[in-house]
C-alpha atoms as a PDB file:
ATOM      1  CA  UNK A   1     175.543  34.302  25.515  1.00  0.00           C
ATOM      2  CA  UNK A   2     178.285  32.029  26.165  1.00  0.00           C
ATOM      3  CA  UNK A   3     176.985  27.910  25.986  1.00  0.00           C
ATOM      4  CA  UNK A   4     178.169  25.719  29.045  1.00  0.00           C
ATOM      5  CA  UNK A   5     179.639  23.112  26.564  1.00  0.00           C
ATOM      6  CA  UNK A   6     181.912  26.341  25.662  1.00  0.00           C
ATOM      7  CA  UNK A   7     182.598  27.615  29.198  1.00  0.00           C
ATOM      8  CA  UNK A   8     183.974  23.850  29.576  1.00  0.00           C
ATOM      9  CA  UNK A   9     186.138  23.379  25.977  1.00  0.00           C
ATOM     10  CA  UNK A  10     187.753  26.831  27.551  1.00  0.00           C
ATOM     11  CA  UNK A  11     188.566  25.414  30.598  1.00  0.00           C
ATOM     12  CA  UNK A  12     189.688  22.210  29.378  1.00  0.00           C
ATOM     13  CA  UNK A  13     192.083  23.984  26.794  1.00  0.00           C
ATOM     14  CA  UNK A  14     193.052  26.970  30.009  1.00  0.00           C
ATOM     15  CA  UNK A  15     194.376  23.933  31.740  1.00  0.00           C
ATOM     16  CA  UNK A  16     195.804  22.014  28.571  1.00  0.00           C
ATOM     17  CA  UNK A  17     198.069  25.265  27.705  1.00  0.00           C
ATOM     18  CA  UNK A  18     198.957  26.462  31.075  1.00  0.00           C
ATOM     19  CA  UNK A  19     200.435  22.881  32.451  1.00  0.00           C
ATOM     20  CA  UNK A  20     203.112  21.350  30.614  1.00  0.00           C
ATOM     21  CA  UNK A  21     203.046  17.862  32.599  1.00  0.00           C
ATOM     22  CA  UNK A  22     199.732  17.324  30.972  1.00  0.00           C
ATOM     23  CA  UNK A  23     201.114  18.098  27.701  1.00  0.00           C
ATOM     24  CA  UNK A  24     201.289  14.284  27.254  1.00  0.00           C
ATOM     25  CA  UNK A  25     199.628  11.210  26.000  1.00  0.00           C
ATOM     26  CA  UNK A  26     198.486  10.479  29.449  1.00  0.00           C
ATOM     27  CA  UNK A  27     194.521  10.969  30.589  1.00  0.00           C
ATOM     28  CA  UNK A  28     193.728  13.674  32.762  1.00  0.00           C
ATOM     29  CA  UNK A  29     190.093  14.668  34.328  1.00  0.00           C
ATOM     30  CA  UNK A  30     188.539  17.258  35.753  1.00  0.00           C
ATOM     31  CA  UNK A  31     184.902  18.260  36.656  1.00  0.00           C
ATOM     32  CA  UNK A  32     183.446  21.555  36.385  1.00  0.00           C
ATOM     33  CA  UNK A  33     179.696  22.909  36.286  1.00  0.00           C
ATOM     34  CA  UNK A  34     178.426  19.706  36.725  1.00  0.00           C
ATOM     35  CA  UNK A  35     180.283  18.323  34.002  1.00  0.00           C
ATOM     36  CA  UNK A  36     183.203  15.603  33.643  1.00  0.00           C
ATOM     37  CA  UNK A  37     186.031  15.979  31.224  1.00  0.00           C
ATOM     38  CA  UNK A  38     188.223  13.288  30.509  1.00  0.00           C
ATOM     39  CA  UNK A  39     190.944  14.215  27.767  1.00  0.00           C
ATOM     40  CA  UNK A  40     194.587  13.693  26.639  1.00  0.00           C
ATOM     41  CA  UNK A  41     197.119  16.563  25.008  1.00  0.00           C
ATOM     42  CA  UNK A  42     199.468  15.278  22.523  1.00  0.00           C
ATOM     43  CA  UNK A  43     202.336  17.776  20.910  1.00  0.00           C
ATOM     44  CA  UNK A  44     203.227  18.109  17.376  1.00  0.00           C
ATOM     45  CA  UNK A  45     205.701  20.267  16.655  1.00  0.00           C
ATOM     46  CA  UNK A  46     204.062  23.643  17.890  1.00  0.00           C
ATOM     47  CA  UNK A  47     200.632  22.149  17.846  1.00  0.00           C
ATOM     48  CA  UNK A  48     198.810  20.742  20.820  1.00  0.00           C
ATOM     49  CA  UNK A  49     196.027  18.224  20.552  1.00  0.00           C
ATOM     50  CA  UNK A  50     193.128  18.041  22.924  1.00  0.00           C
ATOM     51  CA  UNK A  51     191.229  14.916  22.276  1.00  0.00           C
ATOM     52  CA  UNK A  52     188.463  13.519  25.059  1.00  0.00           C
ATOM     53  CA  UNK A  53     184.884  13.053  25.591  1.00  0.00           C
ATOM     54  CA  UNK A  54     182.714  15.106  28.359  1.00  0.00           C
ATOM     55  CA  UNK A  55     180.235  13.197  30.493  1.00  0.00           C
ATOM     56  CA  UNK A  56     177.271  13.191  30.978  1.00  0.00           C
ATOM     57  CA  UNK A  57     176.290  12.285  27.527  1.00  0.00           C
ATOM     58  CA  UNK A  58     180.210  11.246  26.030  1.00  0.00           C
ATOM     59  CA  UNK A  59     180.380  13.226  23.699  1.00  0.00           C
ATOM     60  CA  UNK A  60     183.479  13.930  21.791  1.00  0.00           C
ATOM     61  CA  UNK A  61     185.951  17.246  21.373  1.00  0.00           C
ATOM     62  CA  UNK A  62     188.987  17.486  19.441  1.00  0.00           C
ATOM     63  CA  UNK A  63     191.015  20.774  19.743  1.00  0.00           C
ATOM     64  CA  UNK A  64     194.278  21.922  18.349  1.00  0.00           C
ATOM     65  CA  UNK A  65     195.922  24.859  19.749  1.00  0.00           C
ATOM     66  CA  UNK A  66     198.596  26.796  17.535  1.00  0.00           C
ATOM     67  CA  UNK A  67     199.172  29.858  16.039  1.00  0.00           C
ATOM     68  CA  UNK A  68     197.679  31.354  19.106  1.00  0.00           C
ATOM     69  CA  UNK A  69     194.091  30.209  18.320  1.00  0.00           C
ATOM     70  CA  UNK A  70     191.755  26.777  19.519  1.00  0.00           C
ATOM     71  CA  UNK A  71     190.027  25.297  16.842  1.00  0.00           C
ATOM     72  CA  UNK A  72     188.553  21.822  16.438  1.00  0.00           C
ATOM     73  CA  UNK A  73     185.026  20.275  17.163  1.00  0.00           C
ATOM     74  CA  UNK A  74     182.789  19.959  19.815  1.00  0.00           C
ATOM     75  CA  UNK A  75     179.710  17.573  19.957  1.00  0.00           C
ATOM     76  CA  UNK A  76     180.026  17.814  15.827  1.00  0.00           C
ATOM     77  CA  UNK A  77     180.351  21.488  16.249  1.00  0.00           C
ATOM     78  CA  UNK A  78     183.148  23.428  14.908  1.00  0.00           C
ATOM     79  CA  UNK A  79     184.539  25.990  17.701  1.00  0.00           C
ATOM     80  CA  UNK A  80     187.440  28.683  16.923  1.00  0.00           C
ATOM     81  CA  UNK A  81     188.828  31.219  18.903  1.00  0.00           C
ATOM     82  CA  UNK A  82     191.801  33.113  19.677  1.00  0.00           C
ATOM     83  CA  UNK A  83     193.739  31.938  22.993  1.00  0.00           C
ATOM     84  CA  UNK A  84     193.631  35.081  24.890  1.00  0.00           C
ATOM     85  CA  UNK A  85     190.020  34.281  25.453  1.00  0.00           C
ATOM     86  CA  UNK A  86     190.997  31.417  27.563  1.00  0.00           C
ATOM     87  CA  UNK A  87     191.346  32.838  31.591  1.00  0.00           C
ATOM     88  CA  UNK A  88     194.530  30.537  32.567  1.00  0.00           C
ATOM     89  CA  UNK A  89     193.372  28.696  35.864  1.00  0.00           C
ATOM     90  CA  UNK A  90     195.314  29.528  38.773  1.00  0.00           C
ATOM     91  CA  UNK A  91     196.755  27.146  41.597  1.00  0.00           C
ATOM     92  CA  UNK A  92     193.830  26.128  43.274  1.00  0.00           C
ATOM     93  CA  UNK A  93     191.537  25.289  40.071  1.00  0.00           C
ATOM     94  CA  UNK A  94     195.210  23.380  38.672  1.00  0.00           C
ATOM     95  CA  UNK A  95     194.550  21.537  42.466  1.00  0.00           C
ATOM     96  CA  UNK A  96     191.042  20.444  41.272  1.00  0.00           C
ATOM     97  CA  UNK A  97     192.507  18.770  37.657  1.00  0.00           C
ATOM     98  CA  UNK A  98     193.344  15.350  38.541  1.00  0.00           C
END
C-alpha cells in the first residue's frame, strides 16, 4: 500500500528530474490529490536537491537524487528508492506545475 505523502514525494521528484528549467534555486508549486507542494531543486555536481514543505500541515521534505536513486526525508521520515519508480509526468501534468 502506497501512502499519499509518497504518491506526492514521487511526483514532486517525476517533475524535479524530468524538467531542467526547474533544476534551479527558484520556487516552483504544484497541487496534486488535494495537496500543495511548494519546493526548490538545487544541482551539485550530479546531485539534485529537492527541498520544500507540502501544505496542508507544512511539513518538510528534503530529497537528493543521484546515482539513480531518491533518498532524503519526509515529515521526519526517511524515504529511498530507485528512480525508475518515478512515472515521468507528461505534457499536460508539466502544464499543471506552476
Amino acid at each position: 500500500m502506497t501512502s499519499p505523502i509518497f504518491k506526492l514525494v514521487l511526483a514532486a521528484a517525476a517533475i524535479a528530474v524530468s524538467v531542467p528549467a526547474l533544476a534551479k534555486t527558484e520556487e516552483t508549486s504544484f497541487q496534486r490529490d488535494g495537496y500543495t507542494y511548494v519546493y526548490s531543486v538545487t544541482e551539485k555536481g550530479s546531485t539534485k536537491h529537492i527541498r520544500g514543505k507540502y501544505y496542508p500541515g507544512g511539513r518538510s521534505f528534503a530529497l537528493e537524487v543521484r546515482n539513480g536513486r531518491v533518498e532524503g526525508t519526509v515529515a521526519e521520515s526517511g524515504v529511498s528508492f530507485p528512480l525508475s519508480a518515478i512515472a515521468r509526468p507528461t505534457g499536460d501534468a508539466l502544464a499543471s506545475a506552476d
